[in-house]
N, C-alpha and C. Protein backbone atom coordinates (compact mmCIF):
# COMPACT_ATOMS: atom_id res chain seq x y z
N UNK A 1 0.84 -1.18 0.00
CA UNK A 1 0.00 0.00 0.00
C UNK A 1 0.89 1.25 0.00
N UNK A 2 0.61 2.07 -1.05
CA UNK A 2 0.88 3.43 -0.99
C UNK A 2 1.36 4.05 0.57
N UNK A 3 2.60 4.69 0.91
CA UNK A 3 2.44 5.64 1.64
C UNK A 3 1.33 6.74 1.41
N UNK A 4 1.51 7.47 -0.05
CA UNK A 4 0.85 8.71 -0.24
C UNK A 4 -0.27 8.48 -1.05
N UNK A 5 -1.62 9.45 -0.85
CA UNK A 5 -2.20 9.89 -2.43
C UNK A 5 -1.87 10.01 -3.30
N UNK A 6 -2.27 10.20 -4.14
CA UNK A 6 -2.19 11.14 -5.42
C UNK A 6 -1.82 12.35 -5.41
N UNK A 7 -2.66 13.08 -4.83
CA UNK A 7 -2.96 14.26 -3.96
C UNK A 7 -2.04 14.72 -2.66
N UNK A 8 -1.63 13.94 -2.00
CA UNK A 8 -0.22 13.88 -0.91
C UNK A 8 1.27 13.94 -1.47
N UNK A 9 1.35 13.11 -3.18
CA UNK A 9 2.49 12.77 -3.52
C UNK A 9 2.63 14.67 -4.18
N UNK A 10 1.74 14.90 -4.85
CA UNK A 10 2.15 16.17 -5.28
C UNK A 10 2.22 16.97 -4.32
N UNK A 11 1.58 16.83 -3.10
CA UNK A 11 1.95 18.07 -2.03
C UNK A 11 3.31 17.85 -1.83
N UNK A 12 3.29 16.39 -1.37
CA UNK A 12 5.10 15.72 -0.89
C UNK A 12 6.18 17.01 -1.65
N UNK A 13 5.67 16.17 -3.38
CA UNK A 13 6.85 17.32 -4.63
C UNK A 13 7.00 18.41 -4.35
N UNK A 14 5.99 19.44 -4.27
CA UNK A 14 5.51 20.69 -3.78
C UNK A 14 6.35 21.03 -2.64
N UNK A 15 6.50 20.34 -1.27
CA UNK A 15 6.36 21.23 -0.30
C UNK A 15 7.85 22.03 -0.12
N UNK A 16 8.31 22.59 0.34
CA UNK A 16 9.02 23.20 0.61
C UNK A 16 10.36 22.35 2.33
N UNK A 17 9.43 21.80 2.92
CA UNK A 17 9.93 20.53 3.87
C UNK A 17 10.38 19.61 3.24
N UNK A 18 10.22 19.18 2.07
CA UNK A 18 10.61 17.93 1.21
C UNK A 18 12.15 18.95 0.94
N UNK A 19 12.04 19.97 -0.06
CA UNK A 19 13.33 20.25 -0.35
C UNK A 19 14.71 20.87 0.60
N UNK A 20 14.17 21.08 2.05
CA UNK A 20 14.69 21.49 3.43
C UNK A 20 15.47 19.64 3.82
N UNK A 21 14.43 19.30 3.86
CA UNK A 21 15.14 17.52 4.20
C UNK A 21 16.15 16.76 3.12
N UNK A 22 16.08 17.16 2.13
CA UNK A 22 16.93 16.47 1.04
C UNK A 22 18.22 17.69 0.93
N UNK A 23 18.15 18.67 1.48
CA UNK A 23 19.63 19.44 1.60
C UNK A 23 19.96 18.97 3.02
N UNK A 24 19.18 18.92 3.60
CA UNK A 24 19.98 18.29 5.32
C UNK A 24 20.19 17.06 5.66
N UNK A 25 20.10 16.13 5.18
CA UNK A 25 19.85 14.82 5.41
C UNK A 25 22.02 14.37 4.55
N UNK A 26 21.80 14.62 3.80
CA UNK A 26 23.33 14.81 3.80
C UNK A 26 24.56 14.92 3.97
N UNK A 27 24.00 16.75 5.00
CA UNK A 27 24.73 17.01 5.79
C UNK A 27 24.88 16.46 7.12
N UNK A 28 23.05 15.84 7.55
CA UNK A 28 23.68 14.97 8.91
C UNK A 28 24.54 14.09 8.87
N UNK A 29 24.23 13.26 7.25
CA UNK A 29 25.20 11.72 7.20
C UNK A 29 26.67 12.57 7.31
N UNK A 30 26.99 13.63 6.60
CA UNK A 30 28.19 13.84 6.87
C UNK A 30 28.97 14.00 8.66
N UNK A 31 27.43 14.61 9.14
CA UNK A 31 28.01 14.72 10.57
C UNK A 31 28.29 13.60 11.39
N UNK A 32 27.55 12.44 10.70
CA UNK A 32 27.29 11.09 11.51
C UNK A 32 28.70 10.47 10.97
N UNK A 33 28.92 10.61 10.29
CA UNK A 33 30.71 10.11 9.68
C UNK A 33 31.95 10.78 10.75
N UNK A 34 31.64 11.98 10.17
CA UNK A 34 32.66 12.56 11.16
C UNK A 34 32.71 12.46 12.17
N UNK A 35 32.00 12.41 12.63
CA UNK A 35 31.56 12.21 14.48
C UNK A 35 32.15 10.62 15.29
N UNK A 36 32.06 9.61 14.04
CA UNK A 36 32.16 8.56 14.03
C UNK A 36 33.46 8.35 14.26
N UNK A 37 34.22 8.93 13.22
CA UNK A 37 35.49 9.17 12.71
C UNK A 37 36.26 9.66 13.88
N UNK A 38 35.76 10.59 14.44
CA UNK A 38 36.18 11.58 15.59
C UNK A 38 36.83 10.55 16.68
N UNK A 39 35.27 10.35 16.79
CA UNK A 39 35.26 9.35 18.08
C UNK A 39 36.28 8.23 18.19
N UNK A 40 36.41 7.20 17.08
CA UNK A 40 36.96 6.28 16.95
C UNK A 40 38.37 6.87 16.47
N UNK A 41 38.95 7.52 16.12
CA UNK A 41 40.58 8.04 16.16
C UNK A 41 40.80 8.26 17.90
N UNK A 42 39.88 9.26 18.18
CA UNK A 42 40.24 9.09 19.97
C UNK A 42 40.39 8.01 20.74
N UNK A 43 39.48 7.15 20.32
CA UNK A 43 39.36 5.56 20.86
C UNK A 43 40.65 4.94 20.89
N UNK A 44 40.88 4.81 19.55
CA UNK A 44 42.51 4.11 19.30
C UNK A 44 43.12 4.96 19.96
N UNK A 45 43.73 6.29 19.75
CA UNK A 45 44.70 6.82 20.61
C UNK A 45 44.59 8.48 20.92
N UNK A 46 44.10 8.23 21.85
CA UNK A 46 43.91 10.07 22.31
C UNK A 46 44.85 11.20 21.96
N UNK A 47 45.45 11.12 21.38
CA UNK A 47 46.82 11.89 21.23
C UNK A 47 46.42 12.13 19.81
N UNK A 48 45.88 11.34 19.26
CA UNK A 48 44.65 11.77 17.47
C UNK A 48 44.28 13.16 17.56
N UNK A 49 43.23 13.07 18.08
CA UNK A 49 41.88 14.37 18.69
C UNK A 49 42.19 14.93 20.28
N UNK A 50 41.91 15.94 20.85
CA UNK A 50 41.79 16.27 21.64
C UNK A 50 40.22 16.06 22.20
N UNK A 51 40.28 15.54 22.91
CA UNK A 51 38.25 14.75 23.40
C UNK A 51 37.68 16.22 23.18
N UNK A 52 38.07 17.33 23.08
CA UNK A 52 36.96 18.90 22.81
C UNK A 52 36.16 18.58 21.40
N UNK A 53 37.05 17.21 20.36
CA UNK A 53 35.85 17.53 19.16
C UNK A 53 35.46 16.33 19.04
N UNK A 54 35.79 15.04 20.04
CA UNK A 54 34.77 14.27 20.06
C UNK A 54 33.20 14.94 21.00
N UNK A 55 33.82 15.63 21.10
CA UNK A 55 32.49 16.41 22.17
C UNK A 55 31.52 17.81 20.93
N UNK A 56 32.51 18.37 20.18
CA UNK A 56 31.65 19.19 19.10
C UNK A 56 30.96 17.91 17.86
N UNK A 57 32.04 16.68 18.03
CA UNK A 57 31.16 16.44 16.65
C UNK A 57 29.91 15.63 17.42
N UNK A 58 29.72 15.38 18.27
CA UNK A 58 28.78 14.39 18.92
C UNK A 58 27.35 15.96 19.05
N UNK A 59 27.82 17.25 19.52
CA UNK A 59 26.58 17.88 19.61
C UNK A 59 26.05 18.69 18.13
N UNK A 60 27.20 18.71 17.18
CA UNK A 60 26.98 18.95 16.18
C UNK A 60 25.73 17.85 15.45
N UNK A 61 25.86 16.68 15.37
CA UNK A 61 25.94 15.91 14.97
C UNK A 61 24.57 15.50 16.00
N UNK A 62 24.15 15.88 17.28
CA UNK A 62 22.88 16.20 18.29
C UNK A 62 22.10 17.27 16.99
N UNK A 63 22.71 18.49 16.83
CA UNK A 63 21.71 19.23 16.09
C UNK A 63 21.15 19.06 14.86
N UNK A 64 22.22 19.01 14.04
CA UNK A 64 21.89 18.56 12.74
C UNK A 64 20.45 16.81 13.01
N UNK A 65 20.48 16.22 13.72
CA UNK A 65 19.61 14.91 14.24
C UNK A 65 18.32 15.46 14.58
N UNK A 66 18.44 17.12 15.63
CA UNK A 66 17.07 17.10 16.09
C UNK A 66 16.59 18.51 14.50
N UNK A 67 17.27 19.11 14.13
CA UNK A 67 17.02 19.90 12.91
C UNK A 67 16.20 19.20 12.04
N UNK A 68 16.80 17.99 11.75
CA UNK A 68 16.05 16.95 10.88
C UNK A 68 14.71 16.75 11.58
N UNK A 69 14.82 16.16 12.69
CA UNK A 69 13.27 16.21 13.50
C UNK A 69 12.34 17.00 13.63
N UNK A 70 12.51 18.51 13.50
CA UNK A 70 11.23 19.52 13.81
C UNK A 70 11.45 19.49 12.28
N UNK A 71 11.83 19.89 11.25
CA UNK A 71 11.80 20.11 10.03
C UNK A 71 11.10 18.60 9.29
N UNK A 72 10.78 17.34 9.62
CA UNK A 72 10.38 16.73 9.82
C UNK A 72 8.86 16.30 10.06
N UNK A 73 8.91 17.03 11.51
CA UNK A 73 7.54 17.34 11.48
C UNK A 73 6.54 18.24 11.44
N UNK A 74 7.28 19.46 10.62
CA UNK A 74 6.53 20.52 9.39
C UNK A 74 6.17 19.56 8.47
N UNK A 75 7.13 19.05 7.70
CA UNK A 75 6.95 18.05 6.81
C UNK A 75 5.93 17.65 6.81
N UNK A 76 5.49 16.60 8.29
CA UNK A 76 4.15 15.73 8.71
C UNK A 76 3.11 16.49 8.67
N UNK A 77 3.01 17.78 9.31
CA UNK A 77 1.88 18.70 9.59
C UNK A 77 1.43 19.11 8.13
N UNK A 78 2.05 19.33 7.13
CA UNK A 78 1.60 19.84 6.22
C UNK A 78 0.78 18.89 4.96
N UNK A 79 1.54 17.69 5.16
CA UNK A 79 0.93 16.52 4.24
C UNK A 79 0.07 16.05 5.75
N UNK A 80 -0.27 15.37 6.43
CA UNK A 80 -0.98 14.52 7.05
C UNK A 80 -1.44 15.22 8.16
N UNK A 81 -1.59 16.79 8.41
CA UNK A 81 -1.55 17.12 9.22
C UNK A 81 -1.76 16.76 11.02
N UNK A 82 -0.87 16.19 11.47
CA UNK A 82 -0.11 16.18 12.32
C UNK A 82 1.49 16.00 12.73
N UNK A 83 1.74 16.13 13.58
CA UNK A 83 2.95 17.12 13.93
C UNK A 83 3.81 16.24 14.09
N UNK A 84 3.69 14.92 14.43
CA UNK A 84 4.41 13.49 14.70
C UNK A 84 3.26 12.22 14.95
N UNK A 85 3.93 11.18 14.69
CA UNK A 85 3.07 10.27 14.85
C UNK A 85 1.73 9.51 13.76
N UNK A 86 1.88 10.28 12.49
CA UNK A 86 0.99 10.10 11.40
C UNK A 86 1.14 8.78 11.19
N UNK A 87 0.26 7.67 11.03
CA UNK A 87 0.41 6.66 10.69
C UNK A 87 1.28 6.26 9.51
N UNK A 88 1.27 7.20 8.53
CA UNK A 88 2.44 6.68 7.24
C UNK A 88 3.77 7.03 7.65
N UNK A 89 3.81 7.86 9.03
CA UNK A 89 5.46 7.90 9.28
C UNK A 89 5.49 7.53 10.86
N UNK A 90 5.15 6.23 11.04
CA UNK A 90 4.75 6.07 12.49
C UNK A 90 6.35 4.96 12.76
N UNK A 91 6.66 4.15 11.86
CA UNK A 91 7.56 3.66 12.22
C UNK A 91 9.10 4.11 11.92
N UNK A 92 9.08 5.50 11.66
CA UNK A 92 9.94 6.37 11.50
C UNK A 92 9.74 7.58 12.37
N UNK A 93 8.75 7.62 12.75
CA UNK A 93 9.04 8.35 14.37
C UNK A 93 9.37 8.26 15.39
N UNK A 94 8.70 7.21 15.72
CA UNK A 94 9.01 5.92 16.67
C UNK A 94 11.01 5.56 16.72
N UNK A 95 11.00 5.38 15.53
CA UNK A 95 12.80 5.46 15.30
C UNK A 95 13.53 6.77 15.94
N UNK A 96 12.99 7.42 15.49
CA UNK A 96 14.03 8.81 15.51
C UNK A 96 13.69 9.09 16.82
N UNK A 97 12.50 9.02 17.81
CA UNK A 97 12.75 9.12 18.99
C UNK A 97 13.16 8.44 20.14
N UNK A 98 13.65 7.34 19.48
CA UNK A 98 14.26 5.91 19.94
C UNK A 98 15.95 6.75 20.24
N UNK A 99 15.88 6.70 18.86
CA UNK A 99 17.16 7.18 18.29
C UNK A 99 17.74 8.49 19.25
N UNK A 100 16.94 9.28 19.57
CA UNK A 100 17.09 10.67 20.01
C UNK A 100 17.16 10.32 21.51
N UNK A 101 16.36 9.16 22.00
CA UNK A 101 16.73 9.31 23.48
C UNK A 101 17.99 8.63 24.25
N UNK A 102 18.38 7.86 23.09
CA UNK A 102 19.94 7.50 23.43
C UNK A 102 20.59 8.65 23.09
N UNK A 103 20.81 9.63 22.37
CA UNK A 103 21.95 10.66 22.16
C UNK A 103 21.62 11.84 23.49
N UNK A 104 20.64 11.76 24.77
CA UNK A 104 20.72 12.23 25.68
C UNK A 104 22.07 11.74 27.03
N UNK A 105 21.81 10.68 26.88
CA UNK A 105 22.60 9.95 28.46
C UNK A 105 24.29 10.70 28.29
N UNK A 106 24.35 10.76 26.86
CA UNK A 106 25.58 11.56 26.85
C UNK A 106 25.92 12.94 27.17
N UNK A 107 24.76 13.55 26.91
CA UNK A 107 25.12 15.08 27.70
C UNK A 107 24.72 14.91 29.33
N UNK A 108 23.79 13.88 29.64
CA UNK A 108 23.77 13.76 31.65
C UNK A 108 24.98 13.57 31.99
N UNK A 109 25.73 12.09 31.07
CA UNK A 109 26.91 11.79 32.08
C UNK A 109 28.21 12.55 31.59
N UNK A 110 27.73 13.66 30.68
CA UNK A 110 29.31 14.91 30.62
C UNK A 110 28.94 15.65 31.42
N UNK A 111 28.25 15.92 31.86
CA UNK A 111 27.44 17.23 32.98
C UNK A 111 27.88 16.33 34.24
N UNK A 112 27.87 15.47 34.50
CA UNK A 112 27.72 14.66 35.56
C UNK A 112 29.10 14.38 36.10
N UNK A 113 30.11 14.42 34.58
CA UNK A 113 31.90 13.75 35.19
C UNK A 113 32.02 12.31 35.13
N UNK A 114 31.17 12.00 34.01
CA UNK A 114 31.84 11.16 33.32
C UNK A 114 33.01 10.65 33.09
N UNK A 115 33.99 9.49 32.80
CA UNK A 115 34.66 9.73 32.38
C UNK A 115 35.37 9.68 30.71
N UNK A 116 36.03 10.35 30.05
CA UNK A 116 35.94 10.33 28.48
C UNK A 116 35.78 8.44 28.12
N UNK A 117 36.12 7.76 28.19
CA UNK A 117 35.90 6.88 28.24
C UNK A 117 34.68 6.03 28.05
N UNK A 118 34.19 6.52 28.86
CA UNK A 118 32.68 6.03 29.08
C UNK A 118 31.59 6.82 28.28
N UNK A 119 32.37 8.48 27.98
CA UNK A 119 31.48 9.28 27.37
C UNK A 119 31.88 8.40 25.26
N UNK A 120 32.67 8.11 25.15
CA UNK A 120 33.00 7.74 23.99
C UNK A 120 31.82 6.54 24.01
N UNK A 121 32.12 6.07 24.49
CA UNK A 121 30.75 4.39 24.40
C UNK A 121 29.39 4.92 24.35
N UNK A 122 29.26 5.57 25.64
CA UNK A 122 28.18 6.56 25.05
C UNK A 122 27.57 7.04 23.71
N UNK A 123 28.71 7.58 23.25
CA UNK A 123 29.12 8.07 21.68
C UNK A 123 28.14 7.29 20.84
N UNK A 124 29.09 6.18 20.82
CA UNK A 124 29.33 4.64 19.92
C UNK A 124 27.90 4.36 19.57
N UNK A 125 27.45 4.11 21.21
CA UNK A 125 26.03 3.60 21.08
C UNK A 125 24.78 4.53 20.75
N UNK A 126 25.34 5.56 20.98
CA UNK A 126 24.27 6.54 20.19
C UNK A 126 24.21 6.74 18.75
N UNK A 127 25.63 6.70 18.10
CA UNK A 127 25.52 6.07 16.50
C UNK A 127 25.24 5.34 16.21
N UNK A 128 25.18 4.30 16.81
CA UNK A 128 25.02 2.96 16.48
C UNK A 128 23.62 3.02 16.30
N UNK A 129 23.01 3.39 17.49
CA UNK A 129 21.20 3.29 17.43
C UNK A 129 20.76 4.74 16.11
N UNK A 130 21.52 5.83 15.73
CA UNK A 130 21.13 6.53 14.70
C UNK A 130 20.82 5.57 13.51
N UNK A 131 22.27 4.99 13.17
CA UNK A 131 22.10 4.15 11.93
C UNK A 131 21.88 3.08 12.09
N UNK A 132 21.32 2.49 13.03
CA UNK A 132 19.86 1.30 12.42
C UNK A 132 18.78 2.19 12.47
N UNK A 133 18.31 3.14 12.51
CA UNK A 133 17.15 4.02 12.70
C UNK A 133 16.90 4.86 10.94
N UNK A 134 18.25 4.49 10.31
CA UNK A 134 18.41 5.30 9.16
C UNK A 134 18.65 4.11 8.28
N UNK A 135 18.74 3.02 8.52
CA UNK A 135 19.17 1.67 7.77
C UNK A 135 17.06 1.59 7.67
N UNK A 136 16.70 1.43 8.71
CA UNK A 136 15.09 0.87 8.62
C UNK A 136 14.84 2.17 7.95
N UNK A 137 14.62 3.59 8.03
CA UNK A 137 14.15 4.45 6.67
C UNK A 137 14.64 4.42 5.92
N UNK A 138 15.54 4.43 5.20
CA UNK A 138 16.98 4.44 3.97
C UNK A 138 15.35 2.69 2.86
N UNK A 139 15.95 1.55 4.00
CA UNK A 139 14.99 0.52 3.85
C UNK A 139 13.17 0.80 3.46
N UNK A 140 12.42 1.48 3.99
CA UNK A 140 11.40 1.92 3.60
C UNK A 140 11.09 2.92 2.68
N UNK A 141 12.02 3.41 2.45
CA UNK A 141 12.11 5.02 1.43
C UNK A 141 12.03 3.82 0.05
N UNK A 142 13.12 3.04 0.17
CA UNK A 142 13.77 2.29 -1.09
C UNK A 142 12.18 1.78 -1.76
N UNK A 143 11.36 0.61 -0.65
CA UNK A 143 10.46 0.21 -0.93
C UNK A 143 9.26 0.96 -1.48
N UNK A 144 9.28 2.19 -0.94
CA UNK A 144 8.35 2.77 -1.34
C UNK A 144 8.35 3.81 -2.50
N UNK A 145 9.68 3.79 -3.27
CA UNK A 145 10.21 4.37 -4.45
C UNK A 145 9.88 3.61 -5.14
N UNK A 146 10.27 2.00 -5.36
CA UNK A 146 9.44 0.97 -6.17
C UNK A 146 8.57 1.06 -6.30
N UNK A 147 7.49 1.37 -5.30
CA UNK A 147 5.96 0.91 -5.43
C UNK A 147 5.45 2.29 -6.15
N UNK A 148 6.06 3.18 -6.03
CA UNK A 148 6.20 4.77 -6.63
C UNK A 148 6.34 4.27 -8.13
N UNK A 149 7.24 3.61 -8.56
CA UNK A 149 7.77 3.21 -10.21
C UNK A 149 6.79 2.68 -10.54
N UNK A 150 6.33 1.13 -9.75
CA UNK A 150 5.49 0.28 -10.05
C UNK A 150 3.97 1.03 -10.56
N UNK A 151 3.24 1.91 -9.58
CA UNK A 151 2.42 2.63 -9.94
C UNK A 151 2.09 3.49 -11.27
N UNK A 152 3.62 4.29 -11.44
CA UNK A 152 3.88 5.24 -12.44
C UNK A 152 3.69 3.88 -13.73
N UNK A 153 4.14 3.42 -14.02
CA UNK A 153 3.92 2.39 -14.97
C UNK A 153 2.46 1.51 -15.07
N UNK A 154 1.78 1.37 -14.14
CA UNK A 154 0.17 0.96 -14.25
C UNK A 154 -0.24 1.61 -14.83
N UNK A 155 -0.54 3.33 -14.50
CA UNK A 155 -1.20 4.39 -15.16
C UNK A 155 -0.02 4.71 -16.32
N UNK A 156 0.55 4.36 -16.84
CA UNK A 156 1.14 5.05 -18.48
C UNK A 156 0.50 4.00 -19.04
């Protein structure tokens, strides 16, 4: 079954949130690399990075995540109007706030005195849970581009 209408797919084309998410979505993967990158050069040997930009790319890399999220759910409000939680993006909300509540424990336990160590695993596992969260949409986008083709070819 269709994610969209007829009528939804041209708003989708249309909206202005569609072309906001396809310039940022990019730039997060880039942040989610680097961050990655960051992290894991410190891991192997601290003397790489100074832990100050495993700590910028991890909140960089926080914003660009929740940017995507309210821009997101303009997105939702304007095709399905509501704000999160629309049934055609329910198991992609559900993700991203999965996703989003692991990239918290890391700013409690830096506030808290942590130690880098522990804040790096932290890290780890907060990427880790981004990209299966972006592996299952990346995965549903794909499917639902097919069924997008498949359609376009019924009606020609």
């Amino acid at each position: 079954m269709p994610r969209y209408t007829p009528e939804q797919l041209a708003l989708r084309n249309a909206s202005i949130w569609t072309t906001v998410q396809l310039m940022l979505a990019p730039i997060q993967f880039v942040a989610f690399l680097v961050g990655v990158a960051v992290t894991y050069f410190y891991y192997r040997d601290s003397g790489t990075f100074p832990f100050y930009w495993v700590n910028v790319a991890f909140l960089f890399k926080t914003f660009m995540f929740a940017l995507m999220f309210y821009t997101g759910a303009y997105f939702e409000k304007e095709l399905f109007d509501k704000w999160i939680f629309s049934k055609e993006f329910m198991l992609e909300d559900i993700g991203s706030v999965i996703a989003g509540i692991f990239f918290l424990p890391y700013y409690f336990f830096a506030f808290t005195g942590a130690s880098r160590e522990f804040l790096v695993w932290a890290a780890f596992i907060a990427y880790f849970v981004y990209c299966a969260n972006s592996v299952q949409y990346l995965v549903r986008i794909s499917l639902e581009k097919r069924g997008e083709r498949r359609s376009m070819q019924g009606h020609a």
